[in-house]
PDB file of N, CA and C in Angstrom:
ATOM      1  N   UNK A   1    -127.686 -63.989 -34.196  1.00  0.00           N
ATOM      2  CA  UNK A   1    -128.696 -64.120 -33.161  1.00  0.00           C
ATOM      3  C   UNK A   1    -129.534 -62.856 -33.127  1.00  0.00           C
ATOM      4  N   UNK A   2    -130.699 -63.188 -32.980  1.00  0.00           N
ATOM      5  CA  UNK A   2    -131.896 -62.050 -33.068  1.00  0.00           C
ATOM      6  C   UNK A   2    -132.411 -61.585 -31.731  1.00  0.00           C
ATOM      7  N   UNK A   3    -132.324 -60.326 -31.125  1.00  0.00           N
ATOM      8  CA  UNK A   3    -132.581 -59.921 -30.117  1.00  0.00           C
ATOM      9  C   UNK A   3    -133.774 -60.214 -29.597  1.00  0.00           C
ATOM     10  N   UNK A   4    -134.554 -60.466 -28.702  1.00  0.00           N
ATOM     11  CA  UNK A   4    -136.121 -60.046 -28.780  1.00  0.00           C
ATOM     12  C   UNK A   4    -136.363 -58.533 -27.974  1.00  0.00           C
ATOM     13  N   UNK A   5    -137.347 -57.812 -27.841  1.00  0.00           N
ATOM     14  CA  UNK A   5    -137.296 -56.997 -27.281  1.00  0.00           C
ATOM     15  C   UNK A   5    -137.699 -56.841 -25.977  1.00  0.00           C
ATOM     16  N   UNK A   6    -137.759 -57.786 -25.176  1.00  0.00           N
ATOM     17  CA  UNK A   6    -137.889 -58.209 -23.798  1.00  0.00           C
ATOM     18  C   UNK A   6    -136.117 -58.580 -23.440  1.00  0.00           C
ATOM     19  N   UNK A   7    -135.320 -59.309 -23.877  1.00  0.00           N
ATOM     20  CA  UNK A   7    -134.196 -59.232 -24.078  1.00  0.00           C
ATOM     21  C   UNK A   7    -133.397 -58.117 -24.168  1.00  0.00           C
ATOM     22  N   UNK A   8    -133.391 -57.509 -24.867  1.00  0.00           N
ATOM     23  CA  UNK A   8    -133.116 -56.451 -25.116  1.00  0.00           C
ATOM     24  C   UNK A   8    -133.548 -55.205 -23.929  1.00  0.00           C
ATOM     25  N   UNK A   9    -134.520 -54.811 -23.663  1.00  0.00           N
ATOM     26  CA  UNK A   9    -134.779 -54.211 -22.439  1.00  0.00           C
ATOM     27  C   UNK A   9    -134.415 -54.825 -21.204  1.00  0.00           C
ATOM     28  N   UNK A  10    -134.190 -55.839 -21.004  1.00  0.00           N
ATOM     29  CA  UNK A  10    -133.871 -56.837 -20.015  1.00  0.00           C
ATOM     30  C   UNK A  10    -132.396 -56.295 -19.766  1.00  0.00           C
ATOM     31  N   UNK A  11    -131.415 -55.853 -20.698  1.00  0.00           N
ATOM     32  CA  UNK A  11    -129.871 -55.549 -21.251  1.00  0.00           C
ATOM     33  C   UNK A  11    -129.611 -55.129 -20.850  1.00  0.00           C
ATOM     34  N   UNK A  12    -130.645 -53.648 -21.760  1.00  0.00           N
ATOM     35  CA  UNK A  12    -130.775 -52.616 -20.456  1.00  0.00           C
ATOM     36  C   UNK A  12    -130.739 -51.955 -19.373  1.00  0.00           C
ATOM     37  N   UNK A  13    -132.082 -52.614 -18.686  1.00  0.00           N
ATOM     38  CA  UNK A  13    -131.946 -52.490 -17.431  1.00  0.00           C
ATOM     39  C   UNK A  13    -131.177 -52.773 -16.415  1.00  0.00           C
ATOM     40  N   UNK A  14    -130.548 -53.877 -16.607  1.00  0.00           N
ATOM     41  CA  UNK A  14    -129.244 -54.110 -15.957  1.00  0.00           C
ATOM     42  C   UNK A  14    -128.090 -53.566 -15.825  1.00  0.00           C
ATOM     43  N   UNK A  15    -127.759 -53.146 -17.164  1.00  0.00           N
ATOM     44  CA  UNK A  15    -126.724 -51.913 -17.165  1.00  0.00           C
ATOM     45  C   UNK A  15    -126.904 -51.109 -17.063  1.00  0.00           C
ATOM     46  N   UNK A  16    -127.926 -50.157 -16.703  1.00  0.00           N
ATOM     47  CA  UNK A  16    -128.964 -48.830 -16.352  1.00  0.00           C
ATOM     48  C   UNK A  16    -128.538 -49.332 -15.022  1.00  0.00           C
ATOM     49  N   UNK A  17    -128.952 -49.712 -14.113  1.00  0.00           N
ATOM     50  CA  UNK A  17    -129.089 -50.463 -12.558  1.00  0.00           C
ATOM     51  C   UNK A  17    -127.539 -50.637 -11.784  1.00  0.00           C
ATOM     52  N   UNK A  18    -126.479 -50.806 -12.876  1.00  0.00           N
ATOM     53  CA  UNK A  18    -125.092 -50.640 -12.195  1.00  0.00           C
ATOM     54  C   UNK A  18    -124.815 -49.529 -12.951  1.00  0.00           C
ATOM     55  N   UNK A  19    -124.751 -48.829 -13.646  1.00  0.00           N
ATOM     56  CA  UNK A  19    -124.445 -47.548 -14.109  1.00  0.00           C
ATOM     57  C   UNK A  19    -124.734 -46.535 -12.428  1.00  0.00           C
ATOM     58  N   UNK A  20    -125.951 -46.648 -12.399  1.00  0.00           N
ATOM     59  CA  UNK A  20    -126.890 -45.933 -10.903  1.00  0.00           C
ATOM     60  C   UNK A  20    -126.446 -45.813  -9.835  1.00  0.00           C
ATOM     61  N   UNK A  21    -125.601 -46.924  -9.477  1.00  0.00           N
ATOM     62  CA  UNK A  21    -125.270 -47.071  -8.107  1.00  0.00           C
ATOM     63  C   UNK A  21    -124.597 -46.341  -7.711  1.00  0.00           C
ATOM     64  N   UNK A  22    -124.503 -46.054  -6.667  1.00  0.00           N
ATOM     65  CA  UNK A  22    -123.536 -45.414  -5.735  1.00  0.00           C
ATOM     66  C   UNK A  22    -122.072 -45.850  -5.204  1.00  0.00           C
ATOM     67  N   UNK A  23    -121.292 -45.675  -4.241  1.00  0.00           N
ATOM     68  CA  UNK A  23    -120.533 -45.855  -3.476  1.00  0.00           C
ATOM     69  C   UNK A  23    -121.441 -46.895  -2.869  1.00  0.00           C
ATOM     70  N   UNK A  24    -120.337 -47.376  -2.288  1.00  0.00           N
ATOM     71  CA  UNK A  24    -119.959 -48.494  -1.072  1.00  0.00           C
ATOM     72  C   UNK A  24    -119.309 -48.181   0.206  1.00  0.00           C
ATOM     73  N   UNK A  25    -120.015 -48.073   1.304  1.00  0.00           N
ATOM     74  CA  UNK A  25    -119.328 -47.694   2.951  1.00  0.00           C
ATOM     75  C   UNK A  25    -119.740 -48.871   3.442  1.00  0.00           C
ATOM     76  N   UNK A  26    -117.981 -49.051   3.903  1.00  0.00           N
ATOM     77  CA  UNK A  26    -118.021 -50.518   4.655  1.00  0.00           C
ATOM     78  C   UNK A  26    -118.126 -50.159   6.200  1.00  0.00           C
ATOM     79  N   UNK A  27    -118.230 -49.235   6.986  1.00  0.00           N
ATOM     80  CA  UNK A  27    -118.034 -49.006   8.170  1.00  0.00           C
ATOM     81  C   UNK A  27    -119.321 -49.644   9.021  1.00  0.00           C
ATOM     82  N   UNK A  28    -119.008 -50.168  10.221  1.00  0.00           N
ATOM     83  CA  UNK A  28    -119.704 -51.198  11.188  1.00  0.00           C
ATOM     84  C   UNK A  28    -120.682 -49.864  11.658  1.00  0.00           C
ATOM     85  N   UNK A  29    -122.284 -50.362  11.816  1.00  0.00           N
ATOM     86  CA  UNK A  29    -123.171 -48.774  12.057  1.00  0.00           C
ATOM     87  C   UNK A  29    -122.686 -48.382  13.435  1.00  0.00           C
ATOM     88  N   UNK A  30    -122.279 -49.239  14.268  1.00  0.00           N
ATOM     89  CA  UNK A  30    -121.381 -48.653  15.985  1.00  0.00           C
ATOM     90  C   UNK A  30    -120.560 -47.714  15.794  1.00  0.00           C
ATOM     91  N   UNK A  31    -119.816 -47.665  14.171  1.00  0.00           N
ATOM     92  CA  UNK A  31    -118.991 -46.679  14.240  1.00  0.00           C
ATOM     93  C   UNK A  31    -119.440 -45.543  13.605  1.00  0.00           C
ATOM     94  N   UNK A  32    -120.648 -45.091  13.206  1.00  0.00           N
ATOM     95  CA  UNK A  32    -121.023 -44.486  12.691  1.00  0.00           C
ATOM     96  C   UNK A  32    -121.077 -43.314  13.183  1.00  0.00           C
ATOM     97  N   UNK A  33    -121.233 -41.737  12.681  1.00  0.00           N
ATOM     98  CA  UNK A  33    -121.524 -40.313  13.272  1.00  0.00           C
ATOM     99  C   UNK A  33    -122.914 -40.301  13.837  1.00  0.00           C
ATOM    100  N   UNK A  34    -123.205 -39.771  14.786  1.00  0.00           N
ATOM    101  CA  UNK A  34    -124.813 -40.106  14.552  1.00  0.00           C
ATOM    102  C   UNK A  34    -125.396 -38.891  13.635  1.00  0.00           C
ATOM    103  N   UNK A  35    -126.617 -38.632  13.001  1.00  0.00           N
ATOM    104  CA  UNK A  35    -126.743 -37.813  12.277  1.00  0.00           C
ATOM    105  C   UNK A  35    -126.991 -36.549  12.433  1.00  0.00           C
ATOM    106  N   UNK A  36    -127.306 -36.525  14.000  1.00  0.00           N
ATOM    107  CA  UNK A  36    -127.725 -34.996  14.201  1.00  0.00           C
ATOM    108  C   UNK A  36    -126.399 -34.063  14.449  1.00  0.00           C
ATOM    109  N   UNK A  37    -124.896 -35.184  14.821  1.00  0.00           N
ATOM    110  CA  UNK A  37    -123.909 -34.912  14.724  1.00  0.00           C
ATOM    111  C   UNK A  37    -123.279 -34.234  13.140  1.00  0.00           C
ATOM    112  N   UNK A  38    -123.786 -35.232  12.495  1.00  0.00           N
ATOM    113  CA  UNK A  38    -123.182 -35.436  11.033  1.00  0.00           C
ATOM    114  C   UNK A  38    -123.658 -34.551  10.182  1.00  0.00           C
ATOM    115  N   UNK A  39    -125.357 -33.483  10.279  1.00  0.00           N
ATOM    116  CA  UNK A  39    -126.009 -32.711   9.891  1.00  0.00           C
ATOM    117  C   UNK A  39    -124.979 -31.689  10.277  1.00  0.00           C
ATOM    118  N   UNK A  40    -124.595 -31.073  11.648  1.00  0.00           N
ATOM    119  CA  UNK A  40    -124.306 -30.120  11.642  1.00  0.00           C
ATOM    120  C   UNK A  40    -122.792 -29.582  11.692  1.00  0.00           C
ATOM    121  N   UNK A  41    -122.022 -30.730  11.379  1.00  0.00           N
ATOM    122  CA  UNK A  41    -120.697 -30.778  10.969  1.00  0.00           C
ATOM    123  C   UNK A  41    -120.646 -30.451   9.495  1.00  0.00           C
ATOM    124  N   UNK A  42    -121.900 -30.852   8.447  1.00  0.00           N
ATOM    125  CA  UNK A  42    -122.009 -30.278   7.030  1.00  0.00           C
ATOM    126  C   UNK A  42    -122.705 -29.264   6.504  1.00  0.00           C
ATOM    127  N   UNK A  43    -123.254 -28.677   7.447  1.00  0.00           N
ATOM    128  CA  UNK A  43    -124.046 -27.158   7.699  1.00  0.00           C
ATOM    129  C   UNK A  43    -123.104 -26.146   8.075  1.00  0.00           C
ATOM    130  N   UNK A  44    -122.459 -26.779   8.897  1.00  0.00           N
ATOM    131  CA  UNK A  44    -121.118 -25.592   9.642  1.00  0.00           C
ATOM    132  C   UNK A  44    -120.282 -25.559   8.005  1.00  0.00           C
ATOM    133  N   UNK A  45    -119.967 -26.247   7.223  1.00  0.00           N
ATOM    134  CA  UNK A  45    -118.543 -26.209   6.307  1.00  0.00           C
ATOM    135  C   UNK A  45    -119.385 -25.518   5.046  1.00  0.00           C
ATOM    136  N   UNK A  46    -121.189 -24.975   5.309  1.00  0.00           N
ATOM    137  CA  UNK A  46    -121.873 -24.087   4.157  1.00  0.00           C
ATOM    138  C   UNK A  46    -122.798 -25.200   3.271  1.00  0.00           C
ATOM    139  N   UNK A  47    -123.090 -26.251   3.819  1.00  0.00           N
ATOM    140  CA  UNK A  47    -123.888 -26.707   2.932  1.00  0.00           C
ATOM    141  C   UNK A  47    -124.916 -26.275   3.920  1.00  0.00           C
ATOM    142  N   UNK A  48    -126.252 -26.774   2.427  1.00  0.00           N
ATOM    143  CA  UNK A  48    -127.848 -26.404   2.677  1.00  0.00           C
ATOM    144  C   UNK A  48    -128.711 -28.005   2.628  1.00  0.00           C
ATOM    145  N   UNK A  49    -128.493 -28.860   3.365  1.00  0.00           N
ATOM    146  CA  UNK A  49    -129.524 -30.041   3.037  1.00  0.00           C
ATOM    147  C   UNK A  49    -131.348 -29.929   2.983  1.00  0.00           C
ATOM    148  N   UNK A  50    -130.909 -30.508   1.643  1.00  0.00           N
ATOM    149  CA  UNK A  50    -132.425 -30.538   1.333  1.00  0.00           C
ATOM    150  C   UNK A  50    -133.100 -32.178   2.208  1.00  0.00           C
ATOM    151  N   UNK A  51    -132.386 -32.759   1.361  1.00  0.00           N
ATOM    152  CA  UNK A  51    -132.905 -34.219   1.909  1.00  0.00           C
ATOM    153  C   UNK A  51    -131.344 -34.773   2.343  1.00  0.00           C
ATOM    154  N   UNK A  52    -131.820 -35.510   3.303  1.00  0.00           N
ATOM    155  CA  UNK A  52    -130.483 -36.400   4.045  1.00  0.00           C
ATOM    156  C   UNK A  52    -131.070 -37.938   4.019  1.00  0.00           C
ATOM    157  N   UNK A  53    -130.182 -39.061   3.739  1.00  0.00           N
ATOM    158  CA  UNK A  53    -130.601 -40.796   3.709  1.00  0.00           C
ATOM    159  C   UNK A  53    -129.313 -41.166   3.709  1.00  0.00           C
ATOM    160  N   UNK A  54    -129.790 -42.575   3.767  1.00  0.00           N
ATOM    161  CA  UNK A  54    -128.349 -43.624   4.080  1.00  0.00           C
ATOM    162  C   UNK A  54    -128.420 -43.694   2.773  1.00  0.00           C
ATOM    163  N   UNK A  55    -127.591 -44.295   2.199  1.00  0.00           N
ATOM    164  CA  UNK A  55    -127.904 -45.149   0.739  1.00  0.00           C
ATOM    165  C   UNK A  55    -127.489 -46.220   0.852  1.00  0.00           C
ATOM    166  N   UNK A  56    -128.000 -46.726  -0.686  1.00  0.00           N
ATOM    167  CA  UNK A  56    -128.329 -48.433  -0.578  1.00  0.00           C
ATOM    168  C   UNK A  56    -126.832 -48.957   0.000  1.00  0.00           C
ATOM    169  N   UNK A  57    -125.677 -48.140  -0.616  1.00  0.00           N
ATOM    170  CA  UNK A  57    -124.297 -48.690  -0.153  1.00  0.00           C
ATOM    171  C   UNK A  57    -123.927 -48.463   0.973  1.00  0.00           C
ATOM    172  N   UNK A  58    -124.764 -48.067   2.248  1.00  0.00           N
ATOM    173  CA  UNK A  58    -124.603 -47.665   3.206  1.00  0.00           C
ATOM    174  C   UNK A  58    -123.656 -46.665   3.469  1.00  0.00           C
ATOM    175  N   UNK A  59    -123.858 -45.800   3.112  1.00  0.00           N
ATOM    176  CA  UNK A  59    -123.264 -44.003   3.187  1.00  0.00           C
ATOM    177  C   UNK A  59    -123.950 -43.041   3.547  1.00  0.00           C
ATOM    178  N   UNK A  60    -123.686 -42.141   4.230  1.00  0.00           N
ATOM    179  CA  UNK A  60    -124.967 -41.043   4.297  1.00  0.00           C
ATOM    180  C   UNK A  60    -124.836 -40.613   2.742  1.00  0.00           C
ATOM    181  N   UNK A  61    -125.823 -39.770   2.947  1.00  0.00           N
ATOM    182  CA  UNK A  61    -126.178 -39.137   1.231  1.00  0.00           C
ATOM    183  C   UNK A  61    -126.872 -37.744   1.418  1.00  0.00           C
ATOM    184  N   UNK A  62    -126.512 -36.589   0.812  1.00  0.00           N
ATOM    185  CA  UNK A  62    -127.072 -35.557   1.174  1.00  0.00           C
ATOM    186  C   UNK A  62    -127.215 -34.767  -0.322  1.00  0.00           C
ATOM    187  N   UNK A  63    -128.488 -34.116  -0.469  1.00  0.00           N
ATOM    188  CA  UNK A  63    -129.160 -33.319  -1.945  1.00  0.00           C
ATOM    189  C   UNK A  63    -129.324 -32.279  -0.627  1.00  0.00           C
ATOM    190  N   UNK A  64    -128.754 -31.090  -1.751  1.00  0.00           N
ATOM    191  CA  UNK A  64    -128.865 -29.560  -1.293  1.00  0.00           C
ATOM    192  C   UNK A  64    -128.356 -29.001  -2.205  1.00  0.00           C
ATOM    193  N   UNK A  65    -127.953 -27.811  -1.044  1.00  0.00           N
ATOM    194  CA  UNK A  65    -126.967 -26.480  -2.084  1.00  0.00           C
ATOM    195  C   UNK A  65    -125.442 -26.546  -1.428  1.00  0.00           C
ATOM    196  N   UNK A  66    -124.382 -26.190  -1.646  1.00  0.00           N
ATOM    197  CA  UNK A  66    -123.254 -25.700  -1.145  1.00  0.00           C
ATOM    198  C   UNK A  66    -123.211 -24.245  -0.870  1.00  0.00           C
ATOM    199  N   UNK A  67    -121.965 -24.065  -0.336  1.00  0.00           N
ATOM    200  CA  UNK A  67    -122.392 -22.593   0.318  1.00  0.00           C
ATOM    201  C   UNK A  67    -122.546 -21.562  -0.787  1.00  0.00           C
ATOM    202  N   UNK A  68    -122.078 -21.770  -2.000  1.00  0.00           N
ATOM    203  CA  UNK A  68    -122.459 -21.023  -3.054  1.00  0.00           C
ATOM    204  C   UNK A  68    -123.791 -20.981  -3.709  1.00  0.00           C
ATOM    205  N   UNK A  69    -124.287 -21.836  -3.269  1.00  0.00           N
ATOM    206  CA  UNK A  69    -125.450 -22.109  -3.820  1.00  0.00           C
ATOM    207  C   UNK A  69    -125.470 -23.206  -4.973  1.00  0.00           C
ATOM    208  N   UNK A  70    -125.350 -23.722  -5.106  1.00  0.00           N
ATOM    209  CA  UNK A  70    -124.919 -24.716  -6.529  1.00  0.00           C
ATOM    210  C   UNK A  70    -125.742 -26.040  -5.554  1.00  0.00           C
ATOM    211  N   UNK A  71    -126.283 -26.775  -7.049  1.00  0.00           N
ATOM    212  CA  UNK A  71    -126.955 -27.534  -6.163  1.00  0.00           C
ATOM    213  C   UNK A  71    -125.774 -29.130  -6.038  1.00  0.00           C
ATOM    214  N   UNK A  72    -126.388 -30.140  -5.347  1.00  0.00           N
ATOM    215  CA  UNK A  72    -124.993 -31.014  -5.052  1.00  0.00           C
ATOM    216  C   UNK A  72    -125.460 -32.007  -4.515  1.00  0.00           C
ATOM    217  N   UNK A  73    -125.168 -33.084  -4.905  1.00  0.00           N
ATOM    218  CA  UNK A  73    -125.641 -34.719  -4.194  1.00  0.00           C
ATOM    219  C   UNK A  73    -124.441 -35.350  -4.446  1.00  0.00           C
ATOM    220  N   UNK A  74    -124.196 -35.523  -2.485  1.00  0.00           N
ATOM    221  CA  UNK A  74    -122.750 -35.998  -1.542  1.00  0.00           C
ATOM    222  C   UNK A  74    -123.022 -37.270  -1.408  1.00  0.00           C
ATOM    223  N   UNK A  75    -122.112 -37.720  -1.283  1.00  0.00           N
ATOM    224  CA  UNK A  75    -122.560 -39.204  -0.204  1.00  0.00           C
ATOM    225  C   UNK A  75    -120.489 -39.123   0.463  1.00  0.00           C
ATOM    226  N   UNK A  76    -121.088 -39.497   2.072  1.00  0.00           N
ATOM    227  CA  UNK A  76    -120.372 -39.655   2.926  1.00  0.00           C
ATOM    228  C   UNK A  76    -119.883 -40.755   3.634  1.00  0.00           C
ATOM    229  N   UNK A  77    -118.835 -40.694   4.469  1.00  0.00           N
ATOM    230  CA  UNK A  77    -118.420 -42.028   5.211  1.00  0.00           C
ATOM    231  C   UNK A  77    -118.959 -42.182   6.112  1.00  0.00           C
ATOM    232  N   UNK A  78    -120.058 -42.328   6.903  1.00  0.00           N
ATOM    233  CA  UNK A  78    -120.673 -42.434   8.028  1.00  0.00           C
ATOM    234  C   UNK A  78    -119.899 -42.748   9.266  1.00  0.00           C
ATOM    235  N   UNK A  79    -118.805 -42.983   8.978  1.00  0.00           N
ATOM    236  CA  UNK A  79    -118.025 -42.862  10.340  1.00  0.00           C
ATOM    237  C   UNK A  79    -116.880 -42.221  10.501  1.00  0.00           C
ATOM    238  N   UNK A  80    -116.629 -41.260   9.542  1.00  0.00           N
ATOM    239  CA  UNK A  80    -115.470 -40.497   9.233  1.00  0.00           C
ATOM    240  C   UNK A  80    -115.830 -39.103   8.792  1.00  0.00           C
ATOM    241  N   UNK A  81    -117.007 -39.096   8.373  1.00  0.00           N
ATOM    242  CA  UNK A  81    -117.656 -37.896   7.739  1.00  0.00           C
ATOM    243  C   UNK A  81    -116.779 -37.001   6.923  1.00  0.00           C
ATOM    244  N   UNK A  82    -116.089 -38.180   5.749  1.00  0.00           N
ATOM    245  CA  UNK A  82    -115.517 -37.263   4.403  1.00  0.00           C
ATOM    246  C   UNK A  82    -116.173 -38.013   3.332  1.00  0.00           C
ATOM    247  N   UNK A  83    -115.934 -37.030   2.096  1.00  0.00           N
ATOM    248  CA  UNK A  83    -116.758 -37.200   1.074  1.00  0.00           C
ATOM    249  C   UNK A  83    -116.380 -38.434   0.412  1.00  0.00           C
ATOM    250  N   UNK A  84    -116.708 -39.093  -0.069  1.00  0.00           N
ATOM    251  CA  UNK A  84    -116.907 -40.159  -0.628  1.00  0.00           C
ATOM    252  C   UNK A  84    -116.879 -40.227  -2.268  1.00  0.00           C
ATOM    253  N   UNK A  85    -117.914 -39.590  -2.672  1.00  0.00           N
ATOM    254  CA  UNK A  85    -118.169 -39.400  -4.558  1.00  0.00           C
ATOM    255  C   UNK A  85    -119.273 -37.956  -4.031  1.00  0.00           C
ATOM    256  N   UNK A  86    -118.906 -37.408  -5.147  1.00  0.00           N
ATOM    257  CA  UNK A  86    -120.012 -36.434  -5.137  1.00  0.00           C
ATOM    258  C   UNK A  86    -120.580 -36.341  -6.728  1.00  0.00           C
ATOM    259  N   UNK A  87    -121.919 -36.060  -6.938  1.00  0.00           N
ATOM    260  CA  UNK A  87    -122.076 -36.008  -7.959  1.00  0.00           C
ATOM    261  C   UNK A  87    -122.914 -34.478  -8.516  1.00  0.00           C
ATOM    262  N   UNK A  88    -122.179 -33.964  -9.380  1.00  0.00           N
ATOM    263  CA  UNK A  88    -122.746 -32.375  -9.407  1.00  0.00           C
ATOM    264  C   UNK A  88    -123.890 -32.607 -10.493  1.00  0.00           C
TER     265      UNK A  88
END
């Protein structure tokens, strides 16, 4: 069988697209931290947020520095506020 190359990029992208993803947080948003809570519970332990979001798997998600400086994209439990996956 002969690929076409719409097919073939089609392959791709799909496995590019779950490669990507993130974590998964199952927590109900009632139980959630609220964020101005959740900001400064991860500021106090030395991180530096650059940008803060939910993500698509519903987790917080935070790009910064750690207290060393190193840069670092977290994603959290939104209602437990521990780390989840981190990706350096």
């Amino acid at each position: 069988m002969r690929l076409t190359p719409f097919m073939l990029m089609t392959a791709l992208m799909t496995t590019a697209g779950v490669a990507l993803a993130g974590p998964k947080c199952d927590a109900p948003k009632e139980k959630w931290m609220k964020e101005a809570d959740f900001r400064a519970m991860v500021e106090k332990q030395g991180y530096r947020i650059k940008t803060f979001k939910v993500s698509s798997g519903q987790c917080y998600e935070i790009y910064g520095h750690d207290a060393k400086g190193k840069k670092v994209e977290i994603y959290f439990d939104p209602a437990t506020g521990s780390e989840v996956q981190r990706k350096d």
